[in-house]
C-alpha atoms as a PDB file:
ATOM      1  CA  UNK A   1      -0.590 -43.891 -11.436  1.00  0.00           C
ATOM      2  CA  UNK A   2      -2.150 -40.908 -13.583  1.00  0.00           C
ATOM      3  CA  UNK A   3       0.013 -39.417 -16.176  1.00  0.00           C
ATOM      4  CA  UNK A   4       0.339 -35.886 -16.047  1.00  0.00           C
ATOM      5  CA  UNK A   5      -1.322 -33.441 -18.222  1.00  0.00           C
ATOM      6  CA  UNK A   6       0.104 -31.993 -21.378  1.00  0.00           C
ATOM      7  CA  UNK A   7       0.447 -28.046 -22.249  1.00  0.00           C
ATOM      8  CA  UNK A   8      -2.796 -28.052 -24.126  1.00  0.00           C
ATOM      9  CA  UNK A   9      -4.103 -30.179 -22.220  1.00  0.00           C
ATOM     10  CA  UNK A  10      -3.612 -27.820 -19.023  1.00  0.00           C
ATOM     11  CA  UNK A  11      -4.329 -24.525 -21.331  1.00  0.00           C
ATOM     12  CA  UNK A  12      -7.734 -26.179 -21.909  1.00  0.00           C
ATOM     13  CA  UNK A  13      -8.799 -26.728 -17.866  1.00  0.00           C
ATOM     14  CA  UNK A  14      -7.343 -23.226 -17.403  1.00  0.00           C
ATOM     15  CA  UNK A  15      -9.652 -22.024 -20.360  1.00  0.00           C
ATOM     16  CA  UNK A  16     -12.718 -24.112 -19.068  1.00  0.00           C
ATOM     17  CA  UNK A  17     -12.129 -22.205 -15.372  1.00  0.00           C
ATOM     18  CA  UNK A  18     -11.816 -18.638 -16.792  1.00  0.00           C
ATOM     19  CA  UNK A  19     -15.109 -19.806 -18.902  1.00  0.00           C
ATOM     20  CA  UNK A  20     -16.872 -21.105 -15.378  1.00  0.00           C
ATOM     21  CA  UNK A  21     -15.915 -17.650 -13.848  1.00  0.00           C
ATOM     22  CA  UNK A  22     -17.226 -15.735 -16.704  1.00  0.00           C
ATOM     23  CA  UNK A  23     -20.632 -17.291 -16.265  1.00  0.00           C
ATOM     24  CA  UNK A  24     -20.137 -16.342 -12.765  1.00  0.00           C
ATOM     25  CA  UNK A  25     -20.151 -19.607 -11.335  1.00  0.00           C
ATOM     26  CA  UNK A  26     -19.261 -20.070  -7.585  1.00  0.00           C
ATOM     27  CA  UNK A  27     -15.404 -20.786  -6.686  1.00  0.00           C
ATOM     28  CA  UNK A  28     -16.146 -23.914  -5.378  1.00  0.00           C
ATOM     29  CA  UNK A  29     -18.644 -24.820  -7.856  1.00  0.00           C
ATOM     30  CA  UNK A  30     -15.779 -24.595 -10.496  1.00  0.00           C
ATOM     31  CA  UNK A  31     -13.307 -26.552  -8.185  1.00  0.00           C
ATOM     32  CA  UNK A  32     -16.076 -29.550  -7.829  1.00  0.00           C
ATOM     33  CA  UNK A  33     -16.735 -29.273 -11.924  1.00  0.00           C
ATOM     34  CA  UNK A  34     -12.748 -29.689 -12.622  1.00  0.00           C
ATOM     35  CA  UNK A  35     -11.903 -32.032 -10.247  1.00  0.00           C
ATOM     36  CA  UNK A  36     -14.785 -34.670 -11.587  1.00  0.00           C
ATOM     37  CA  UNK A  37     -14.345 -33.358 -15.160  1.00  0.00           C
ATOM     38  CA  UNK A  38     -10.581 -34.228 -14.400  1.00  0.00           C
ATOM     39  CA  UNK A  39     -10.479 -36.828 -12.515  1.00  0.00           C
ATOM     40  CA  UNK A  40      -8.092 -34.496 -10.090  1.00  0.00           C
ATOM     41  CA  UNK A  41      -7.757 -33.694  -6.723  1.00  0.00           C
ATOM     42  CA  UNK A  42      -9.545 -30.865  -5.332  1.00  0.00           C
ATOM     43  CA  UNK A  43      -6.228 -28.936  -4.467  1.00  0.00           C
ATOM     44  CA  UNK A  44      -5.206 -29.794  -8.264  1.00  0.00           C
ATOM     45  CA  UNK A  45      -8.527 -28.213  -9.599  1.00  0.00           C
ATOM     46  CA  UNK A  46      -8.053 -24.947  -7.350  1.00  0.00           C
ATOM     47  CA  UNK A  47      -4.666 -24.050  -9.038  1.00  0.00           C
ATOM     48  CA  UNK A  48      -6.534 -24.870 -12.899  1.00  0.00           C
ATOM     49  CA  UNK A  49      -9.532 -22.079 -10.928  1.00  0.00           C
ATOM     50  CA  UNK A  50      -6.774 -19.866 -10.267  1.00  0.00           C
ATOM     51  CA  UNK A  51      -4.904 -19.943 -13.250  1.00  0.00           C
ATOM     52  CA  UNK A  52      -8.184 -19.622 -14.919  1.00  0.00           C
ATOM     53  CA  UNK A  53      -8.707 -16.396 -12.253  1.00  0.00           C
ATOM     54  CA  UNK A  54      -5.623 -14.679 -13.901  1.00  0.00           C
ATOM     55  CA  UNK A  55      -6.782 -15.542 -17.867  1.00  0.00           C
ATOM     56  CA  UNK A  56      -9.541 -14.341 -17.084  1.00  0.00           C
ATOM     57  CA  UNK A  57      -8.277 -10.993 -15.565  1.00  0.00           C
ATOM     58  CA  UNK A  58      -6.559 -10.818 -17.986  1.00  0.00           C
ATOM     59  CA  UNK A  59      -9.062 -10.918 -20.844  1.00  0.00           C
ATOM     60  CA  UNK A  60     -11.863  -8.491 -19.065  1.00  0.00           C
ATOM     61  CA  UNK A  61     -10.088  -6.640 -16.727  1.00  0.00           C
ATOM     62  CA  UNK A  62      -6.487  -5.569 -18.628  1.00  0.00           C
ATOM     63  CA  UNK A  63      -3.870  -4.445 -15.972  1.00  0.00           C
ATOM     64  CA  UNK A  64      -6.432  -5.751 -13.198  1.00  0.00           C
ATOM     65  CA  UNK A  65      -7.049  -2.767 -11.634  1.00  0.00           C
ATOM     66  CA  UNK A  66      -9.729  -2.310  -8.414  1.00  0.00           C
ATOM     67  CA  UNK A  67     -11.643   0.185 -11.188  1.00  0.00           C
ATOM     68  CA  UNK A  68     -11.174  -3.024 -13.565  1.00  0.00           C
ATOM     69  CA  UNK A  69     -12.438  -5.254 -11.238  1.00  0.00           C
ATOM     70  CA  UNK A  70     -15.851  -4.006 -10.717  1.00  0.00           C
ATOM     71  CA  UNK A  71     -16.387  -3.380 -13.978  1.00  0.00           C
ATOM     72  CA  UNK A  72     -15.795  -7.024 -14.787  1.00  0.00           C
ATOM     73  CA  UNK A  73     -18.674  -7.938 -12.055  1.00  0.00           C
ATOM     74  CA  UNK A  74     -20.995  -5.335 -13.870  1.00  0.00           C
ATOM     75  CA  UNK A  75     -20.351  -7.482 -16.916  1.00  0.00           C
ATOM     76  CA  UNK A  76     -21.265 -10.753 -15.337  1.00  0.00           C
ATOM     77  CA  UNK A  77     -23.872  -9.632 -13.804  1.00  0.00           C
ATOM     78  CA  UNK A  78     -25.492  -8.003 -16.755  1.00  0.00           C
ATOM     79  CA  UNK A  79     -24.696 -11.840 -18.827  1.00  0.00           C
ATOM     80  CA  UNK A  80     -26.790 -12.896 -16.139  1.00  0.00           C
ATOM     81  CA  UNK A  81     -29.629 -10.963 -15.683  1.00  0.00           C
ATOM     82  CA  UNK A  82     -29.375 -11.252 -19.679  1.00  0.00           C
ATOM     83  CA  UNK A  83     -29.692 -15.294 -19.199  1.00  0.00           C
ATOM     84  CA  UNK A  84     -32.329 -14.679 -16.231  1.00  0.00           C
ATOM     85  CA  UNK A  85     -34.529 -13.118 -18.610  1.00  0.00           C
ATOM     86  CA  UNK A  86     -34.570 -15.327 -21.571  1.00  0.00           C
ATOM     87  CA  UNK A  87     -35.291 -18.303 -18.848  1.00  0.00           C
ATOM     88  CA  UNK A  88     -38.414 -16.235 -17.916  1.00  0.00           C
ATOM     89  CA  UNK A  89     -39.374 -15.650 -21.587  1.00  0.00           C
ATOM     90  CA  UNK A  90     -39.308 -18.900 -22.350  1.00  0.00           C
ATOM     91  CA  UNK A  91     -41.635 -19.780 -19.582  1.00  0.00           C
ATOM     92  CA  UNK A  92     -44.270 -16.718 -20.451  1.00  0.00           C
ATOM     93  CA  UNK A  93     -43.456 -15.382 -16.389  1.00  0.00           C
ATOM     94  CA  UNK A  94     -44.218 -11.668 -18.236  1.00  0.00           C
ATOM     95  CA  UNK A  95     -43.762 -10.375 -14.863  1.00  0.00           C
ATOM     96  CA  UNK A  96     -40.394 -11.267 -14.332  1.00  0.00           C
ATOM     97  CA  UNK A  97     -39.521 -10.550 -17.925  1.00  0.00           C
ATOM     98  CA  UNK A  98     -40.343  -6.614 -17.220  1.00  0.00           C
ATOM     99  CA  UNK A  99     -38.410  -6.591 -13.938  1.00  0.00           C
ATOM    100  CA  UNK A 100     -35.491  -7.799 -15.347  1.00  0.00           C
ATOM    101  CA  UNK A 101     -35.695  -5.207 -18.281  1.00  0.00           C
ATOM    102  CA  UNK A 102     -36.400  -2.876 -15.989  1.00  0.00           C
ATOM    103  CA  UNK A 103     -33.204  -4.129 -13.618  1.00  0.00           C
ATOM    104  CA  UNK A 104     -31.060  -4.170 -16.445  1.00  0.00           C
ATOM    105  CA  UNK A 105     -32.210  -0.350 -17.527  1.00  0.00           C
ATOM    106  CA  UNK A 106     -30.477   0.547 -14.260  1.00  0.00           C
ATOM    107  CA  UNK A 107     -27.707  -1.097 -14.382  1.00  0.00           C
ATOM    108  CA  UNK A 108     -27.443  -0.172 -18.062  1.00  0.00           C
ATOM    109  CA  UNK A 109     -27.406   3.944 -16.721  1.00  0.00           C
ATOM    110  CA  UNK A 110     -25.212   3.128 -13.818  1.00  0.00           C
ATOM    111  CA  UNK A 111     -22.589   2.265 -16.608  1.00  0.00           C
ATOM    112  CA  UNK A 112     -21.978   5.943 -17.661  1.00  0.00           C
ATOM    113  CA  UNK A 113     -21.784   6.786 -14.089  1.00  0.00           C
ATOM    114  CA  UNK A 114     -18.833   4.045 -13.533  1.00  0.00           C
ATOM    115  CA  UNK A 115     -16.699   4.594 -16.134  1.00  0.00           C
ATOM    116  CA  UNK A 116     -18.049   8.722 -17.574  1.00  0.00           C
ATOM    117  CA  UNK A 117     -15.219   8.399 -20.267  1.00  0.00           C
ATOM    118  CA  UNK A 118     -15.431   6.910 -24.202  1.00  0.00           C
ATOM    119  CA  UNK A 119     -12.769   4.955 -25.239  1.00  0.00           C
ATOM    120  CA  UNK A 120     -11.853   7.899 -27.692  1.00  0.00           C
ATOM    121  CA  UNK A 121     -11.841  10.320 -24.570  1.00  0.00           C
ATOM    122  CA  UNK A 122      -9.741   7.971 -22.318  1.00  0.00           C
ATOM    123  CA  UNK A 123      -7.027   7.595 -25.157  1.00  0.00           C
ATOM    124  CA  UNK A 124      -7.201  11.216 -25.520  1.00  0.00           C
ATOM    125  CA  UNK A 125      -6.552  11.679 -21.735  1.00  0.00           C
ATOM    126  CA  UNK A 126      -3.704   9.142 -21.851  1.00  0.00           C
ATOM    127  CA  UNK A 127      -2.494  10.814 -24.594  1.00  0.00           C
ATOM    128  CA  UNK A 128      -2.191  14.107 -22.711  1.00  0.00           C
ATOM    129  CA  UNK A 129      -0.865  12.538 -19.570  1.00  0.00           C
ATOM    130  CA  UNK A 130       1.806  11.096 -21.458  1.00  0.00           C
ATOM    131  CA  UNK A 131       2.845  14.289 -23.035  1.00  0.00           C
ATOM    132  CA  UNK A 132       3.167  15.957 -19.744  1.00  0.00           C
ATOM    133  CA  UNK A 133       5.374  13.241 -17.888  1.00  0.00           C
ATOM    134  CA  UNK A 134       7.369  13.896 -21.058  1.00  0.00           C
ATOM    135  CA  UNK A 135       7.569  17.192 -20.344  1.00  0.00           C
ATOM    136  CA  UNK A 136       8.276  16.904 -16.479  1.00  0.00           C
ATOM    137  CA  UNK A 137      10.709  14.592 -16.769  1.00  0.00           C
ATOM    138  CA  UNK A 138      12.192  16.876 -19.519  1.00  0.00           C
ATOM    139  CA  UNK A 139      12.548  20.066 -17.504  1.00  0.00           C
ATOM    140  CA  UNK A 140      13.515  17.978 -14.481  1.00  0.00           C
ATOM    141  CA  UNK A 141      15.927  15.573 -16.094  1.00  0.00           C
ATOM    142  CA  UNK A 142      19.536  15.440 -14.354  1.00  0.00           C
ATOM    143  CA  UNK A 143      20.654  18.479 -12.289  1.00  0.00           C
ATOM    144  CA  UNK A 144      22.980  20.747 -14.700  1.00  0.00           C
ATOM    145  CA  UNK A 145      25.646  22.527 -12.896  1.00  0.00           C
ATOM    146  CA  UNK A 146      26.534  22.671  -9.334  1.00  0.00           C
ATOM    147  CA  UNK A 147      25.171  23.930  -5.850  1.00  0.00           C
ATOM    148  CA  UNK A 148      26.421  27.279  -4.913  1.00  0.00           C
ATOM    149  CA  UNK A 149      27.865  26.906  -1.760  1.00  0.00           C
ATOM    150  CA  UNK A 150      28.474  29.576   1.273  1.00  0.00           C
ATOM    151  CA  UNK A 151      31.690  29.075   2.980  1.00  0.00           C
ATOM    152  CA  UNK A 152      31.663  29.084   6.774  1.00  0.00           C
ATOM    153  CA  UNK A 153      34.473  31.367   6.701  1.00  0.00           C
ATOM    154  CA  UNK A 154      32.430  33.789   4.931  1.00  0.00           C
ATOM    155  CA  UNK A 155      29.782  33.312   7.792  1.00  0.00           C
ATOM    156  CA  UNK A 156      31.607  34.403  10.970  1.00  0.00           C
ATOM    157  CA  UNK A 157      31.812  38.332  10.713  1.00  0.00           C
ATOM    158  CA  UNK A 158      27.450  38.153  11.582  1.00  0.00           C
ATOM    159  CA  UNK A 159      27.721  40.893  13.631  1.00  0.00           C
ATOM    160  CA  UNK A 160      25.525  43.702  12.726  1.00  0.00           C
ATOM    161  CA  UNK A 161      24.041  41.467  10.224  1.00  0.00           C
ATOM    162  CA  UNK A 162      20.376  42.289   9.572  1.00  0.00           C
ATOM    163  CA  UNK A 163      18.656  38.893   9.013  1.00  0.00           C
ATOM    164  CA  UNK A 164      16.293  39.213   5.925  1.00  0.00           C
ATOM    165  CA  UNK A 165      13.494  37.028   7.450  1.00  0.00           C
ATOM    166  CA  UNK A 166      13.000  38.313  10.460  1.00  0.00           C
ATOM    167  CA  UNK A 167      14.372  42.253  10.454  1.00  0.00           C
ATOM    168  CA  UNK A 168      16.647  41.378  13.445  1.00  0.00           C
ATOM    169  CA  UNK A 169      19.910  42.313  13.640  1.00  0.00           C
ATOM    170  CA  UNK A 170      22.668  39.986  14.883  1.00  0.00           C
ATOM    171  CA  UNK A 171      25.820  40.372  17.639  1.00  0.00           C
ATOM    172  CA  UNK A 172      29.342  38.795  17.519  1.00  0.00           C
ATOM    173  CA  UNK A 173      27.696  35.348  18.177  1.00  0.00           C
ATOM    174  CA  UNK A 174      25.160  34.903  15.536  1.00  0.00           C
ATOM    175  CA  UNK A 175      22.241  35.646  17.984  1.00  0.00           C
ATOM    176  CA  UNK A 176      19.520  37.696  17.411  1.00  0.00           C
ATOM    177  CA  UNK A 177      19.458  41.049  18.518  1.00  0.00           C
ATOM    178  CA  UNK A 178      15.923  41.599  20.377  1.00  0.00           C
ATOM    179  CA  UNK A 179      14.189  45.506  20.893  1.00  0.00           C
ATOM    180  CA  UNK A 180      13.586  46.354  24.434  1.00  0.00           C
ATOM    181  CA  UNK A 181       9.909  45.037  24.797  1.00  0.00           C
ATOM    182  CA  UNK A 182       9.321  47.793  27.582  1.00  0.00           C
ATOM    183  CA  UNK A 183       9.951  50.363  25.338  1.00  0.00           C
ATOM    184  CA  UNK A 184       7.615  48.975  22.469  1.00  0.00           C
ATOM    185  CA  UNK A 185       4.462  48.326  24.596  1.00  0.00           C
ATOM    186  CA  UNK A 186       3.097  51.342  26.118  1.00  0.00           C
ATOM    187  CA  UNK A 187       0.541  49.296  28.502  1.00  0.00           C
ATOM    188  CA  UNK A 188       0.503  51.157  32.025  1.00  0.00           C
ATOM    189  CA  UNK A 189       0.422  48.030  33.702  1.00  0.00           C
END
């Protein structure tokens, strides 16, 4: 029988999983490295990947946002064209070393496309949006007052009304009063 795994003890596997996925390692990859790491089942060492999922959501991503979320894969996959090319240095493949430089250039200027904002700016925005929801929701806060209301009483003498929307006057009934179309059209036909 296995005894079962302290606080720290599980912070740590969690931590090690949110590590794994910040290298960019493979889901399942991460499951087979905790589970013989661990001596654990694989369904054990899928719940340490997913609490290690949230830390690490958590950590690069903030309120985990769809926005957040691919900016988080930008990051990994700038670590690893990063690792990618000091690999190649190391083994004098010049080649490779300038189309990774030249790979990471792009992804480098694709940044200010995905997120146009500085820090400074987006706090500044915030700021602003803040400020008006204050507003709004001052000049909208509880109704003041009540409805004025039209009694029905005061609604049956319509006759000979002339209805401010359409120009129409009214009979007894509350119907509209309509022109004699022959006498507005003067087509021969």
């Amino acid at each position: 029988m296995t005894k079962r795994a302290t606080n720290e003890e599980l912070q740590d596997r969690h931590e090690l999983a949110a590590y794994l996925l910040s290298r960019g390692q493979a889901g399942s990859i991460i499951v087979d490295i905790l589970s013989h790491k661990y001596k654990v089942t694989p369904q054990q060492a899928r719940s340490y990947k997913k609490a290690g999922e949230q830390i690490f959501k958590e950590t690069r991503a903030g309120d985990g946002t769809v926005a957040d979320a691919v900016e988080m894969e930008y990051f990994i996959l700038l670590d690893n064209l990063k690792e990618d090319r000091l690999a190649a240095k190391a083994a004098d493949n010049h080649s490779a070393v300038a189309s990774l430089d030249a790979t990471r250039l792009k992804h480098l200027d694709m940044s200010v496309k995905m997120s146009p904002m500085s820090t400074a700016e987006k706090e500044l925005n915030d700021h602003y949006v803040q400020l008006c929801n204050d507003h709004i929701s001052e000049k909208l806060g509880s109704p003041k007052g009540k409805i004025p209301r039209q009694r029905l009483s005061d609604m049956d003498d319509l006759d000979g009304r002339v209805d401010p929307i359409t120009g129409l006057t009214t009979d007894s009934n509350g119907n509209f009063i309509y022109p004699d179309n022959n006498s507005i059209d003067d087509i021969p036909f």
